[in-house]
PDB file of N, CA and C in Angstrom:
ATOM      1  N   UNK A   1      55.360 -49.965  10.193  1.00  0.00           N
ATOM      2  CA  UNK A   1      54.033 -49.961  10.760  1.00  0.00           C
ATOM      3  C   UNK A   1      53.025 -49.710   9.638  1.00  0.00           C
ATOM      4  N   UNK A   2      51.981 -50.642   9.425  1.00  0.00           N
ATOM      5  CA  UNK A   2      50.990 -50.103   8.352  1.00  0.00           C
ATOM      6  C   UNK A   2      49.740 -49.440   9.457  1.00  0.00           C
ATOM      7  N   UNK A   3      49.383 -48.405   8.104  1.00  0.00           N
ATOM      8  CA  UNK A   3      48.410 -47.293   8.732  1.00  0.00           C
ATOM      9  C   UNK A   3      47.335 -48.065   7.749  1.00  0.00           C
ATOM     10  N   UNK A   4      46.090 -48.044   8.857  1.00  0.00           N
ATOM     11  CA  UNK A   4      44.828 -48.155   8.160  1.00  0.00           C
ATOM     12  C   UNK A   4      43.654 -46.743   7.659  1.00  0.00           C
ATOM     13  N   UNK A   5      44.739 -45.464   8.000  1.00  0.00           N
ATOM     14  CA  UNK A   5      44.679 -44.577   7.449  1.00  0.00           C
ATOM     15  C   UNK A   5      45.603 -43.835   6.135  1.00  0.00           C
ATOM     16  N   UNK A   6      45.032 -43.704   5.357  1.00  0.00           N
ATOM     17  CA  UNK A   6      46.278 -43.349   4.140  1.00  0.00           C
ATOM     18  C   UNK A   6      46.550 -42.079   4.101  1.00  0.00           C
ATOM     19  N   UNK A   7      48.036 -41.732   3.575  1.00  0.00           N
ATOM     20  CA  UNK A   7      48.153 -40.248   3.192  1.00  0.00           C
ATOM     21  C   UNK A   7      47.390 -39.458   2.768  1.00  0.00           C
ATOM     22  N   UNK A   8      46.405 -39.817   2.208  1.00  0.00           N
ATOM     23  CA  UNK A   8      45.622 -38.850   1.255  1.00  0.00           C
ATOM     24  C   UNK A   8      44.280 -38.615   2.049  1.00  0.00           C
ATOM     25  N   UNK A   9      44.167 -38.947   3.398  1.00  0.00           N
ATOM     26  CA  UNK A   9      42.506 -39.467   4.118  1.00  0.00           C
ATOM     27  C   UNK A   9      42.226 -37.352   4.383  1.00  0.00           C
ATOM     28  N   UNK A  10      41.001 -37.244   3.920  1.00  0.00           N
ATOM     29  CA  UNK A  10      40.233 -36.229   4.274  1.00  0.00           C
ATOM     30  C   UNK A  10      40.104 -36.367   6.146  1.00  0.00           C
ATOM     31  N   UNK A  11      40.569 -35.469   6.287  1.00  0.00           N
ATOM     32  CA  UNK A  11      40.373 -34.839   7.714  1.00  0.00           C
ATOM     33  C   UNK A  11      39.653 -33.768   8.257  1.00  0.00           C
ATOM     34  N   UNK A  12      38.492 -33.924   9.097  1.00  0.00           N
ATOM     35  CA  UNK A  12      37.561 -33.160   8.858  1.00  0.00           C
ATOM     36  C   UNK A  12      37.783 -32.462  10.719  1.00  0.00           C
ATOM     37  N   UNK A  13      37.360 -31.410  11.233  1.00  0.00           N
ATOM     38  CA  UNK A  13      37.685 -30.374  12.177  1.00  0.00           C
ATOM     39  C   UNK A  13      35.652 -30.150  12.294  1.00  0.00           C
ATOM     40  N   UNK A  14      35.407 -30.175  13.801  1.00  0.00           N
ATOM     41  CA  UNK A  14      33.858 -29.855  13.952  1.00  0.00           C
ATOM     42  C   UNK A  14      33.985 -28.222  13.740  1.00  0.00           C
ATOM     43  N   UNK A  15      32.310 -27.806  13.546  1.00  0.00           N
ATOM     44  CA  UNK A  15      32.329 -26.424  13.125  1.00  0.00           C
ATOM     45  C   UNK A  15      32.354 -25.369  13.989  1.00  0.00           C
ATOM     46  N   UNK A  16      31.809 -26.292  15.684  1.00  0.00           N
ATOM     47  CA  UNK A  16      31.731 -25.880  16.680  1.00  0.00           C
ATOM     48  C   UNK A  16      32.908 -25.677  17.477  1.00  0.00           C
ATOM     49  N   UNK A  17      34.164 -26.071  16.629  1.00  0.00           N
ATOM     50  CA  UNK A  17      35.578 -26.028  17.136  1.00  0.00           C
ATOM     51  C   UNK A  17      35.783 -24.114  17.448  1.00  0.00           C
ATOM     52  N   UNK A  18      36.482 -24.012  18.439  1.00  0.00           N
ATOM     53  CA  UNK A  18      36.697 -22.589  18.442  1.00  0.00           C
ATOM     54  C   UNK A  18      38.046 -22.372  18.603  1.00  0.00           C
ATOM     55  N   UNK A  19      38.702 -21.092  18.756  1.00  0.00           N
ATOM     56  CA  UNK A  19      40.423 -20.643  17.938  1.00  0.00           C
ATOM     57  C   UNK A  19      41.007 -20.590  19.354  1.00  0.00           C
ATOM     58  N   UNK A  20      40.843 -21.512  20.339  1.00  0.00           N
ATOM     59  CA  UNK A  20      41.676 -21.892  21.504  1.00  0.00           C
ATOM     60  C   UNK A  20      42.662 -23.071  21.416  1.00  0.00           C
ATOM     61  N   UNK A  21      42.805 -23.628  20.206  1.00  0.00           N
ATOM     62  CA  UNK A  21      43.537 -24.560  20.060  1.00  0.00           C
ATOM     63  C   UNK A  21      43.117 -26.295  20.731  1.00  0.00           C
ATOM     64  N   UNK A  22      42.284 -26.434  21.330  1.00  0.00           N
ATOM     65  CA  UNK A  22      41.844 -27.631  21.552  1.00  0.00           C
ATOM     66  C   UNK A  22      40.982 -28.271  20.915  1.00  0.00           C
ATOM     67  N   UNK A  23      40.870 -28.303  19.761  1.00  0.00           N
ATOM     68  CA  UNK A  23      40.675 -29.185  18.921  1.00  0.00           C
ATOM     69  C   UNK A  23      41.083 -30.812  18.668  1.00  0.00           C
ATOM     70  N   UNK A  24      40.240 -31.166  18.021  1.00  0.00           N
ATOM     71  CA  UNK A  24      40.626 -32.442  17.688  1.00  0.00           C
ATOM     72  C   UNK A  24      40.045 -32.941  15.845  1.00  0.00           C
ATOM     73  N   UNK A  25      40.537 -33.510  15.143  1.00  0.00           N
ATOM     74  CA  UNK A  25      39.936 -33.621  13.821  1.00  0.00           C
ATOM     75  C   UNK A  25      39.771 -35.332  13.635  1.00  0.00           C
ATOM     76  N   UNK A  26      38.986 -35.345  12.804  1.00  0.00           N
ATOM     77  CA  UNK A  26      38.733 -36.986  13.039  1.00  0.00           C
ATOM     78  C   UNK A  26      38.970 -37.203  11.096  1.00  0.00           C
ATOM     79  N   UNK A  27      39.542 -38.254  10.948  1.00  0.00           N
ATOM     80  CA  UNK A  27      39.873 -38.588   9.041  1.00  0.00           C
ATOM     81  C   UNK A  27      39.259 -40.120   8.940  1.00  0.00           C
ATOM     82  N   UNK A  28      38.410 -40.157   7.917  1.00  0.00           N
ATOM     83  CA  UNK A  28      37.882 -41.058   7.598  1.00  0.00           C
ATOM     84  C   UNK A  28      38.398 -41.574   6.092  1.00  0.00           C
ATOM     85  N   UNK A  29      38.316 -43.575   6.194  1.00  0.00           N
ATOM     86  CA  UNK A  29      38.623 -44.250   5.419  1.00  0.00           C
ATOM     87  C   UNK A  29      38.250 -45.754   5.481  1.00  0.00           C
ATOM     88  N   UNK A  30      38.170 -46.477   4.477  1.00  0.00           N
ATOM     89  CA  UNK A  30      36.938 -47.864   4.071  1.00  0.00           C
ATOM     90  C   UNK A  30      37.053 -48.303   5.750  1.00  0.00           C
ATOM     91  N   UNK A  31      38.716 -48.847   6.079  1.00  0.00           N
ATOM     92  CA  UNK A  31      39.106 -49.552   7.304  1.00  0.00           C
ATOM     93  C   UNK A  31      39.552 -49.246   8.417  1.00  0.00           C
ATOM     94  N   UNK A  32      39.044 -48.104   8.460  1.00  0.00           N
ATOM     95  CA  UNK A  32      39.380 -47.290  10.003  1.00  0.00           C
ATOM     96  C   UNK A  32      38.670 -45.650  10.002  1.00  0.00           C
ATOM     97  N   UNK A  33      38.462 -45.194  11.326  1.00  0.00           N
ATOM     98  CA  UNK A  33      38.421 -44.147  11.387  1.00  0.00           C
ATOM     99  C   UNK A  33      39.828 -43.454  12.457  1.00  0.00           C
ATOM    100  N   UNK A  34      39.947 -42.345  12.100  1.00  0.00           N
ATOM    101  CA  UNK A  34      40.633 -42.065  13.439  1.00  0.00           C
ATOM    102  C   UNK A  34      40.624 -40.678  14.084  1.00  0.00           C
ATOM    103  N   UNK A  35      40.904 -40.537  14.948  1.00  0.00           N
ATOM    104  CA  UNK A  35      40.924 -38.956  15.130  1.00  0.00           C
ATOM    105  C   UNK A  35      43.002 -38.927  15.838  1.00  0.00           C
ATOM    106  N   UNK A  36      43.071 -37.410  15.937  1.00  0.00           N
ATOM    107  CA  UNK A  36      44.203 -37.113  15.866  1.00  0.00           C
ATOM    108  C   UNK A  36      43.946 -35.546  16.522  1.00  0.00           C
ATOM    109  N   UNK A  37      44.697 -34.580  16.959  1.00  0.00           N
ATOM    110  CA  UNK A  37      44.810 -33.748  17.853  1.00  0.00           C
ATOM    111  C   UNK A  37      45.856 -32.674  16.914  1.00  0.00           C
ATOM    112  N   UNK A  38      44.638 -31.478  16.757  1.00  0.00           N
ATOM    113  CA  UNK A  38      44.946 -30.325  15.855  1.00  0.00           C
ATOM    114  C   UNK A  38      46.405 -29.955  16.035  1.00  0.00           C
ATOM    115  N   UNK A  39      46.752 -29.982  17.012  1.00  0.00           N
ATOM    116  CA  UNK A  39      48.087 -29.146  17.469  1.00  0.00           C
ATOM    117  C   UNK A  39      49.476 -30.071  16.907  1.00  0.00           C
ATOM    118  N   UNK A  40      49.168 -31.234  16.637  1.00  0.00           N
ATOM    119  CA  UNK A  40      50.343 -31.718  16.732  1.00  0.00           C
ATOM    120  C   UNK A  40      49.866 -33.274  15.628  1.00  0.00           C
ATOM    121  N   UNK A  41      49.555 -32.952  14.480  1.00  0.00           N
ATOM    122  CA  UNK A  41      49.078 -33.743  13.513  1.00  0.00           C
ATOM    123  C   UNK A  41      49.918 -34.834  13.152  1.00  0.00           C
ATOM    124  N   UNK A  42      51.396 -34.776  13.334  1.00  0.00           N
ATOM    125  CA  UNK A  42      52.388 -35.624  13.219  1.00  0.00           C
ATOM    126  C   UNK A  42      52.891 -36.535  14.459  1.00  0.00           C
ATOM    127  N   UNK A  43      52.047 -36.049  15.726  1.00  0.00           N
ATOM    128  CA  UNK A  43      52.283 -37.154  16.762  1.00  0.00           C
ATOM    129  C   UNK A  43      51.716 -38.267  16.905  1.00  0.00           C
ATOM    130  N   UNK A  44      50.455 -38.882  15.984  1.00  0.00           N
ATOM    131  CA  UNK A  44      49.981 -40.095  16.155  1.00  0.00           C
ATOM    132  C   UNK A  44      48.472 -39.855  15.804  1.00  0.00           C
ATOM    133  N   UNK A  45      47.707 -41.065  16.132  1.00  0.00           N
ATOM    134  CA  UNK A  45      46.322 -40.934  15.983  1.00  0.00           C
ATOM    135  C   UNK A  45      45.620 -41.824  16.675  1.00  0.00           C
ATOM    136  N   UNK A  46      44.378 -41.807  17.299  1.00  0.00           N
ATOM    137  CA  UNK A  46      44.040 -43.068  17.744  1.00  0.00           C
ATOM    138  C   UNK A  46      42.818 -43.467  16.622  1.00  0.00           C
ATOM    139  N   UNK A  47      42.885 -45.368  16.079  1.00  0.00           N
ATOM    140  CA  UNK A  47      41.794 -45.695  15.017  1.00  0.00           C
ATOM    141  C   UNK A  47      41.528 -46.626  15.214  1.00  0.00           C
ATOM    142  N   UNK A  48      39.701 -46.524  15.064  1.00  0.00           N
ATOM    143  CA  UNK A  48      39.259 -47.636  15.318  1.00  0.00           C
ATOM    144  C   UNK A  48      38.208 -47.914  14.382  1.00  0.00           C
ATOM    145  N   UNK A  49      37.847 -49.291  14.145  1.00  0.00           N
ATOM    146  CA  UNK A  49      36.656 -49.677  12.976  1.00  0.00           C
ATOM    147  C   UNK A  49      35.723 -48.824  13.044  1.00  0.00           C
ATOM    148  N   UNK A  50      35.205 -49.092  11.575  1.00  0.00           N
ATOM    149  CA  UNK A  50      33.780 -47.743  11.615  1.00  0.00           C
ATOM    150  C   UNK A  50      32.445 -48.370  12.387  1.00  0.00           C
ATOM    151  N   UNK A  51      32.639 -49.198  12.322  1.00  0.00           N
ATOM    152  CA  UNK A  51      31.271 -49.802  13.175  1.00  0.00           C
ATOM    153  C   UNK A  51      31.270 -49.282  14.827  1.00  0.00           C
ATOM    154  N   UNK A  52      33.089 -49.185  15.114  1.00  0.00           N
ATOM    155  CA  UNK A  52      33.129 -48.870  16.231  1.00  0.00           C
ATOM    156  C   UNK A  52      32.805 -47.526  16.609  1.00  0.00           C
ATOM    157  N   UNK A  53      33.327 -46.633  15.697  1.00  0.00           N
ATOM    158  CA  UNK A  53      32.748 -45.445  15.604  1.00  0.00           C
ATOM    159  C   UNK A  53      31.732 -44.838  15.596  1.00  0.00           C
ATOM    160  N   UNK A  54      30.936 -45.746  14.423  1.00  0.00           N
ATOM    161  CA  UNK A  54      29.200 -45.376  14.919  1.00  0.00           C
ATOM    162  C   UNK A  54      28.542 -45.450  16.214  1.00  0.00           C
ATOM    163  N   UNK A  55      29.278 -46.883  16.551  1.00  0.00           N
ATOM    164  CA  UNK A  55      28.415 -47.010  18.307  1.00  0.00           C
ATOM    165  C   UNK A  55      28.892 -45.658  19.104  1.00  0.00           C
ATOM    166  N   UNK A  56      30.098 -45.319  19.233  1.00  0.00           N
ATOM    167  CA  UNK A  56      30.684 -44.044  19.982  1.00  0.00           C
ATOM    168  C   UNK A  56      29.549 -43.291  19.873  1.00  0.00           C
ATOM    169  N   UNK A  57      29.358 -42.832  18.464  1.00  0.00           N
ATOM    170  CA  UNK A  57      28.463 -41.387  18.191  1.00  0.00           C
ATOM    171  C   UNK A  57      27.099 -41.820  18.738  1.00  0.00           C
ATOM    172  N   UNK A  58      26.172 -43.174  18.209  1.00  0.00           N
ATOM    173  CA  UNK A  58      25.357 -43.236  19.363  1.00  0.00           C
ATOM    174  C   UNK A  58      24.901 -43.085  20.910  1.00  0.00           C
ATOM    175  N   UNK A  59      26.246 -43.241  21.096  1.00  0.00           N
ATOM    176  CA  UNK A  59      26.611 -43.231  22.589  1.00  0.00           C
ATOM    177  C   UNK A  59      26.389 -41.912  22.670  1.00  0.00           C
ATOM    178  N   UNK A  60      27.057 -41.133  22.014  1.00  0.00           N
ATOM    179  CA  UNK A  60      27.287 -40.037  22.656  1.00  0.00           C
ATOM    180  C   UNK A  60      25.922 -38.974  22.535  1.00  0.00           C
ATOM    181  N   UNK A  61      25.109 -39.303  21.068  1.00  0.00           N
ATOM    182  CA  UNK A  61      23.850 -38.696  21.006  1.00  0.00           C
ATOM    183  C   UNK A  61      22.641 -39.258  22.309  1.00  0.00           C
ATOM    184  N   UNK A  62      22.879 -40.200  22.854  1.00  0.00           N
ATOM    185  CA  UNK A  62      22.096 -40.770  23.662  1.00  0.00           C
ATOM    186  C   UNK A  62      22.238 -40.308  25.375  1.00  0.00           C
ATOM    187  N   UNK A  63      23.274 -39.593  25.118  1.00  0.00           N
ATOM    188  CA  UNK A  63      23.958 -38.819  26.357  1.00  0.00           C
ATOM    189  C   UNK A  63      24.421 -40.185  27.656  1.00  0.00           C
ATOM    190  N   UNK A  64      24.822 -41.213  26.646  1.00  0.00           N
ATOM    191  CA  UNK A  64      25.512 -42.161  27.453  1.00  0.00           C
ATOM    192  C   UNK A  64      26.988 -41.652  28.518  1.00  0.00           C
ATOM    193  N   UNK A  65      27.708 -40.408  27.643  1.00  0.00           N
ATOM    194  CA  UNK A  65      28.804 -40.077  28.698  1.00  0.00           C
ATOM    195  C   UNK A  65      28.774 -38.543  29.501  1.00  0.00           C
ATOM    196  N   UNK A  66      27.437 -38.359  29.464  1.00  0.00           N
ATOM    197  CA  UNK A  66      27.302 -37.238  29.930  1.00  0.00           C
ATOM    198  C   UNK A  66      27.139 -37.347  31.415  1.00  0.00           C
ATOM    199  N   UNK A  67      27.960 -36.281  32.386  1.00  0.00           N
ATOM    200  CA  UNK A  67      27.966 -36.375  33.332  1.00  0.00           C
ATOM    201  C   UNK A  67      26.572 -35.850  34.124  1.00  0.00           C
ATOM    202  N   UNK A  68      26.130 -36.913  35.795  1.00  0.00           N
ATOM    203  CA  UNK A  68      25.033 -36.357  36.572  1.00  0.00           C
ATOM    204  C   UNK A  68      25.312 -35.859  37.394  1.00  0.00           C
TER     205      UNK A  68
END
């Protein structure tokens, strides 16, 4: 399986994360982003283009998935 994430990808954890274990960390690289789930770093990741990523974060600053 090729990863469009490499061994070496910086993985970054929000600051607002707190010590309950539900976390999530997201690792960035040229051809993918991905995020992956603190607890269990060796079970997988989900990645998607960075373009796709940006729209997410728009989305999400725009309070597109916020519940009414």
């Amino acid at each position: 399986m090729v990863s469009l994430i490499p061994e070496n990808a910086v993985w970054r954890k929000s600051s607002y994360s707190g010590g309950n274990g539900t976390c999530v960390e997201v690792g960035f690289a040229p051809a993918a982003v991905a995020v992956r789930d603190t607890k269990d770093r060796e079970g997988g990741m989900l990645a998607v283009l960075p373009d796709r990523w940006s729209n997410f974060l728009a989305d999400l600053k725009q309070g597109t998935f916020d519940r009414h």
